[in-house]
C-alpha atoms as a PDB file:
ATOM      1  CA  UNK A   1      26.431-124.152  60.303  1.00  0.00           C
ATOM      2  CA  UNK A   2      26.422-123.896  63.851  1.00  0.00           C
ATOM      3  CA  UNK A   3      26.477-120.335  65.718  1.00  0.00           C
ATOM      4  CA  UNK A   4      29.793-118.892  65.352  1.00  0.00           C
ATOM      5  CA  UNK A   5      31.540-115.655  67.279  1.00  0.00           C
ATOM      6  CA  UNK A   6      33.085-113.427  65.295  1.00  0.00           C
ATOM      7  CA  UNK A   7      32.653-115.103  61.794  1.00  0.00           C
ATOM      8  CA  UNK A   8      28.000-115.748  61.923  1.00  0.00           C
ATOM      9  CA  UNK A   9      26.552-114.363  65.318  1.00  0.00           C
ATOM     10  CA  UNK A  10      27.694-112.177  68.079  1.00  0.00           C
ATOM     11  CA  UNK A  11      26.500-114.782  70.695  1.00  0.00           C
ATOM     12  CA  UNK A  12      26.682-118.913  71.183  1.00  0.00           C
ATOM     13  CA  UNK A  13      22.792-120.288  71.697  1.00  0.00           C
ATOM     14  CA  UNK A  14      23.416-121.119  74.835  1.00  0.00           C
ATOM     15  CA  UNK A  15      24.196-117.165  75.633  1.00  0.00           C
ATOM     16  CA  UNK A  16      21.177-116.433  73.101  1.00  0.00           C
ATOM     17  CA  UNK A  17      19.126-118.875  75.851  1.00  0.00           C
ATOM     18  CA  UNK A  18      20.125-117.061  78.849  1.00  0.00           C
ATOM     19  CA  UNK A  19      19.654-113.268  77.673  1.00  0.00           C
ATOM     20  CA  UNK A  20      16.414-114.291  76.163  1.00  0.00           C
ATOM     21  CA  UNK A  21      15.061-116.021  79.482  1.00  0.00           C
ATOM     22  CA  UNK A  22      16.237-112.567  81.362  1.00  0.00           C
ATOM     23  CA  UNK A  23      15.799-109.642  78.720  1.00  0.00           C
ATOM     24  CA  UNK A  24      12.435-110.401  77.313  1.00  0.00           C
ATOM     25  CA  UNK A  25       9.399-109.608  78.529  1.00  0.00           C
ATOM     26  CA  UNK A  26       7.308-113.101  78.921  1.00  0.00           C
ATOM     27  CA  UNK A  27       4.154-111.622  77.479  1.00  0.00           C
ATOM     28  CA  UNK A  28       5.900-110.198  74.375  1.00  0.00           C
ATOM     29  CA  UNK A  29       5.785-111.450  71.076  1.00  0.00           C
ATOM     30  CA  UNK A  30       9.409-111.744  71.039  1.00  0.00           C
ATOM     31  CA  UNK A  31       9.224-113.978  74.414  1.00  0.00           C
ATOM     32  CA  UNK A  32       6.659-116.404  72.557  1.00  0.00           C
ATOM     33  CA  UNK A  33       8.100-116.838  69.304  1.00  0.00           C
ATOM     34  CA  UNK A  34      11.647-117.245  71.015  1.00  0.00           C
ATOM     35  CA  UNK A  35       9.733-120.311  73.413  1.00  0.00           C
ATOM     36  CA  UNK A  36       7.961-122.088  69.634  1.00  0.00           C
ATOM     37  CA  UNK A  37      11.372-121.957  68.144  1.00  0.00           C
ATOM     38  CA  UNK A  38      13.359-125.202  67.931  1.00  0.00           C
ATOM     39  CA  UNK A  39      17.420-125.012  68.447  1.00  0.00           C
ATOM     40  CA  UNK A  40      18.039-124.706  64.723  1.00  0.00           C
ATOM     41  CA  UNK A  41      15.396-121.614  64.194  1.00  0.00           C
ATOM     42  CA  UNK A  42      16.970-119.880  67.013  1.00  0.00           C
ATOM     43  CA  UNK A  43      20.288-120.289  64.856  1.00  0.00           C
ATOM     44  CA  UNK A  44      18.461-118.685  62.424  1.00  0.00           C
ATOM     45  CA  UNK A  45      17.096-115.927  64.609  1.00  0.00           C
ATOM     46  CA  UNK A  46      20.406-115.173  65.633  1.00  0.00           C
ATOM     47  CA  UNK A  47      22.679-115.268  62.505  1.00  0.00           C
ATOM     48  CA  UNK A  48      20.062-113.427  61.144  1.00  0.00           C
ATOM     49  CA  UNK A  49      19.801-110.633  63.997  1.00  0.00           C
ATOM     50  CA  UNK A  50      23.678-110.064  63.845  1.00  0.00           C
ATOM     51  CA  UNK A  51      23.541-109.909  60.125  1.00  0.00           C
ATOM     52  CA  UNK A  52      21.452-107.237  60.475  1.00  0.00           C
ATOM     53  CA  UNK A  53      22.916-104.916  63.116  1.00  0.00           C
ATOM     54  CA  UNK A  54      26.476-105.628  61.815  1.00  0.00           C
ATOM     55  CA  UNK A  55      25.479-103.117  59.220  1.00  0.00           C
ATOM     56  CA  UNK A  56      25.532-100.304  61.466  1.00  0.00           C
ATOM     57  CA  UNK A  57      28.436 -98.206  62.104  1.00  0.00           C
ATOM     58  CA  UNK A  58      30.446 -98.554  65.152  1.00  0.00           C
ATOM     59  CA  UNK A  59      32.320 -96.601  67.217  1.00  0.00           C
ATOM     60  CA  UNK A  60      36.252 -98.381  68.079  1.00  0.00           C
ATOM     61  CA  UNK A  61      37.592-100.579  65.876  1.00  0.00           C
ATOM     62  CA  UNK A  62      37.097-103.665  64.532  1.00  0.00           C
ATOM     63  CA  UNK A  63      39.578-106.374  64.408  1.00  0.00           C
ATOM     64  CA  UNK A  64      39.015-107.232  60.660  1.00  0.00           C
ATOM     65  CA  UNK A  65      42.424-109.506  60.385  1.00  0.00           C
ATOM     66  CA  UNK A  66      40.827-112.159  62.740  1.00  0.00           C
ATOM     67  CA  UNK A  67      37.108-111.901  62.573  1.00  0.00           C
ATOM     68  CA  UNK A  68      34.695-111.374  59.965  1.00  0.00           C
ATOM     69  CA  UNK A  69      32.245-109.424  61.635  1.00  0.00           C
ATOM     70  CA  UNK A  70      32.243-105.813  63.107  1.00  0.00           C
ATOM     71  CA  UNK A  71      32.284-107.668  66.666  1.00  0.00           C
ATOM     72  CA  UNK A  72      34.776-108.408  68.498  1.00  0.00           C
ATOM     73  CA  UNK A  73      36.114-105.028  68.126  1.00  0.00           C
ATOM     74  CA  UNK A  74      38.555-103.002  70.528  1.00  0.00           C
ATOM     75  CA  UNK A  75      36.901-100.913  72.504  1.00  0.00           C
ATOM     76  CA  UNK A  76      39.149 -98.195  74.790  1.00  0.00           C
ATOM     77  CA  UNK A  77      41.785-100.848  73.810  1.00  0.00           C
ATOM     78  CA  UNK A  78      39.581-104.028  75.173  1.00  0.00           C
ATOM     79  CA  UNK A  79      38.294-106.865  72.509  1.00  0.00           C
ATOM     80  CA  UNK A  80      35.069-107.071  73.255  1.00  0.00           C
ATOM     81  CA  UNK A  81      31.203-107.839  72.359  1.00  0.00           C
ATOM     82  CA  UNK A  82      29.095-105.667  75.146  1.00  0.00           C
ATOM     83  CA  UNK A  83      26.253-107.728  76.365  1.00  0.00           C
ATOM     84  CA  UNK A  84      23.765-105.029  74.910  1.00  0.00           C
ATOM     85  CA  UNK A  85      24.796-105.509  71.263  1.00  0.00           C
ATOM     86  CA  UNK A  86      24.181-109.333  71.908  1.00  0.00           C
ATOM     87  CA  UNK A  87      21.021-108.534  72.884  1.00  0.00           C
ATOM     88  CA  UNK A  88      20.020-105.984  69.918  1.00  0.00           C
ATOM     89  CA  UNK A  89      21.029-108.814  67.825  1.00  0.00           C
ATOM     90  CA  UNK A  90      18.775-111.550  69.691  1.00  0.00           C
ATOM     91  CA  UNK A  91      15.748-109.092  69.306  1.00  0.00           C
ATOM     92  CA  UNK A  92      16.366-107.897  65.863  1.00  0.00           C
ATOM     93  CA  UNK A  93      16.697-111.635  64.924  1.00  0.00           C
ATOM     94  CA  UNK A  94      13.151-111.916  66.542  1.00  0.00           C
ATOM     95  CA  UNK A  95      11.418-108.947  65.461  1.00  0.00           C
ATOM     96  CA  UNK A  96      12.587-109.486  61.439  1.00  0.00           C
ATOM     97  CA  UNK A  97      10.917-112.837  62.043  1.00  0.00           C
ATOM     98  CA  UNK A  98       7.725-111.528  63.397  1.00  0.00           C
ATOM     99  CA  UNK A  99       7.916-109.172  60.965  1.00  0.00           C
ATOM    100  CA  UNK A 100       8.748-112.088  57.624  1.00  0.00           C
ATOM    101  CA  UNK A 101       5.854-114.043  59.236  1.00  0.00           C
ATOM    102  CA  UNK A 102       2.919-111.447  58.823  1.00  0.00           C
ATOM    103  CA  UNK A 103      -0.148-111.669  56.618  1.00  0.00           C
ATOM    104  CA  UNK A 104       0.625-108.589  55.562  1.00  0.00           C
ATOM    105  CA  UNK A 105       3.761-109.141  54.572  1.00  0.00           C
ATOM    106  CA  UNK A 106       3.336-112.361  52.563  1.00  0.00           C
ATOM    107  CA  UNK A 107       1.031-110.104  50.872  1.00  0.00           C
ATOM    108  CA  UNK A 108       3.487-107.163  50.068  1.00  0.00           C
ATOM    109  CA  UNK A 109       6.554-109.367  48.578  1.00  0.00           C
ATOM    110  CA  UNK A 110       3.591-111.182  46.615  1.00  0.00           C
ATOM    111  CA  UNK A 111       3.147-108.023  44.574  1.00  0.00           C
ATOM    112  CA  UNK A 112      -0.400-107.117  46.171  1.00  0.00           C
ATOM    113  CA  UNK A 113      -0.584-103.385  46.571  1.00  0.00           C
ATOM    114  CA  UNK A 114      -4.095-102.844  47.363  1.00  0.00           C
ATOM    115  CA  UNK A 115      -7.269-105.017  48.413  1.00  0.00           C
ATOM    116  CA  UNK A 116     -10.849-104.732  49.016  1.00  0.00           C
ATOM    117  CA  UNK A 117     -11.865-105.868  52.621  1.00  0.00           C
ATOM    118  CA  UNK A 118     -15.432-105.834  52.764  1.00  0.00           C
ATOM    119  CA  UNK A 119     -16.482-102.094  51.651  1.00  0.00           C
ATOM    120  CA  UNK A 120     -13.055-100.912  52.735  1.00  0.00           C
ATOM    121  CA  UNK A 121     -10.370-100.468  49.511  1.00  0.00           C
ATOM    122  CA  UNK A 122      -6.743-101.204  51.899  1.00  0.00           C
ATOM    123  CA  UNK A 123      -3.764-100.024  50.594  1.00  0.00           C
ATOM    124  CA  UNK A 124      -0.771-101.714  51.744  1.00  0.00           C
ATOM    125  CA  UNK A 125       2.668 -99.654  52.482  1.00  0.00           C
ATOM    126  CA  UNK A 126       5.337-101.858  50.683  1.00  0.00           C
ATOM    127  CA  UNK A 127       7.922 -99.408  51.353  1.00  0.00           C
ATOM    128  CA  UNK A 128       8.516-100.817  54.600  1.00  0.00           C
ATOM    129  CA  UNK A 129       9.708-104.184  53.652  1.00  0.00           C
ATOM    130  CA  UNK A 130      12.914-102.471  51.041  1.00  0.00           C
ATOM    131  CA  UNK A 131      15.827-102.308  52.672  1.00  0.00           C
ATOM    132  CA  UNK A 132      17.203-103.655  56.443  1.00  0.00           C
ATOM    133  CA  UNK A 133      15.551-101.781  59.038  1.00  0.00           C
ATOM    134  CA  UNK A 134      16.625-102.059  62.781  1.00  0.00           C
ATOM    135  CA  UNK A 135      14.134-102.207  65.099  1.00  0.00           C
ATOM    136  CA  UNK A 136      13.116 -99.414  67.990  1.00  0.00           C
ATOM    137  CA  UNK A 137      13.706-102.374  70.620  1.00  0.00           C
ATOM    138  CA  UNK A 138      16.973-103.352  69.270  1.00  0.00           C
ATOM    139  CA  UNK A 139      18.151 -99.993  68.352  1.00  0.00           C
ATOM    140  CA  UNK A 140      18.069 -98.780  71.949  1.00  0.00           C
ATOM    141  CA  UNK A 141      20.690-101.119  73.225  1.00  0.00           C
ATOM    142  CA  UNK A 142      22.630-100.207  69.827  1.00  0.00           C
ATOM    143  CA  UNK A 143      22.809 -96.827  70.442  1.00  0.00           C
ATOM    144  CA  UNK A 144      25.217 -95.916  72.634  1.00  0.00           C
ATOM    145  CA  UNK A 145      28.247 -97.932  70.634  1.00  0.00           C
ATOM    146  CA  UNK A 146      26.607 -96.102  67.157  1.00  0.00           C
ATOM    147  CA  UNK A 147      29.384 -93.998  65.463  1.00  0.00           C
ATOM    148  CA  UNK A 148      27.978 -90.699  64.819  1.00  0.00           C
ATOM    149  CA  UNK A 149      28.610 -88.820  61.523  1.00  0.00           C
ATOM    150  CA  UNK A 150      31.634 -86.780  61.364  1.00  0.00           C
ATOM    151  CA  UNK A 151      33.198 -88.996  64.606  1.00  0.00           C
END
């Protein structure tokens, strides 16, 4: 299913495209995963990035009769996705998919809890992979439309 406003992704891929050519830094990991990717992956990376920051809690409201995500939403009376939250979504999509693609993480979901790596015994922290967990770099732009407890 292709990228959809409102209903799958906060952002077309041609919108993904350009803030991803101006936001990322071209040495990052981000930058160079986001260059491998074919059209279809970058779907991915983007349904999957506004999956994941649609489960925060925002401030205004959200327009629930007409869309099925928390953006759009009204905010100071305006429908609106800022650019910002397009972009938290575009690097969350990324980073969960550097994240998925790890060694160590292929390990972790396999079970594997500890290993012995020459005469070192590794434990690995599983702990981190339960649950969705935003990402510092995609938090940042996030944080100024988060709704804060008790507001």
């Amino acid at each position: 299913m292709a990228l959809v406003i409102g209903k799958n992704s906060y952002m077309t891929l041609d919108e993904a495209k350009s803030l991803a050519q101006v936001e990322l830094d071209s040495g990052s990991p981000e930058a160079k995963l986001w260059s491998e990717l074919s059209d279809s992956d970058k779907e991915i990376v983007c349904k999957r990035g506004t999956i994941e920051i649609n489960t925060l809690n925002f401030k205004g409201r959200s327009i629930k009769n007409k869309y099925d995500l928390k953006f759009p939403r009204l905010i100071n009376g305006v429908e609106t996705i800022p650019e910002s939250i397009k972009i938290a979504a575009l690097i969350q999509g990324l980073m969960s998919r550097l994240v998925t693609s790890g060694e160590y993480y292929n390990l972790a979901i396999n079970g594997v809890e500890s290993m012995t790596v020459g005469p070192n015994n590794v434990k690995l922290n599983t702990d981190r992979f339960n649950g969705i967990r935003i990402h510092e770099k995609a938090m940042v732009y996030v944080e100024p439309y988060i709704k804060k407890s008790g507001g």
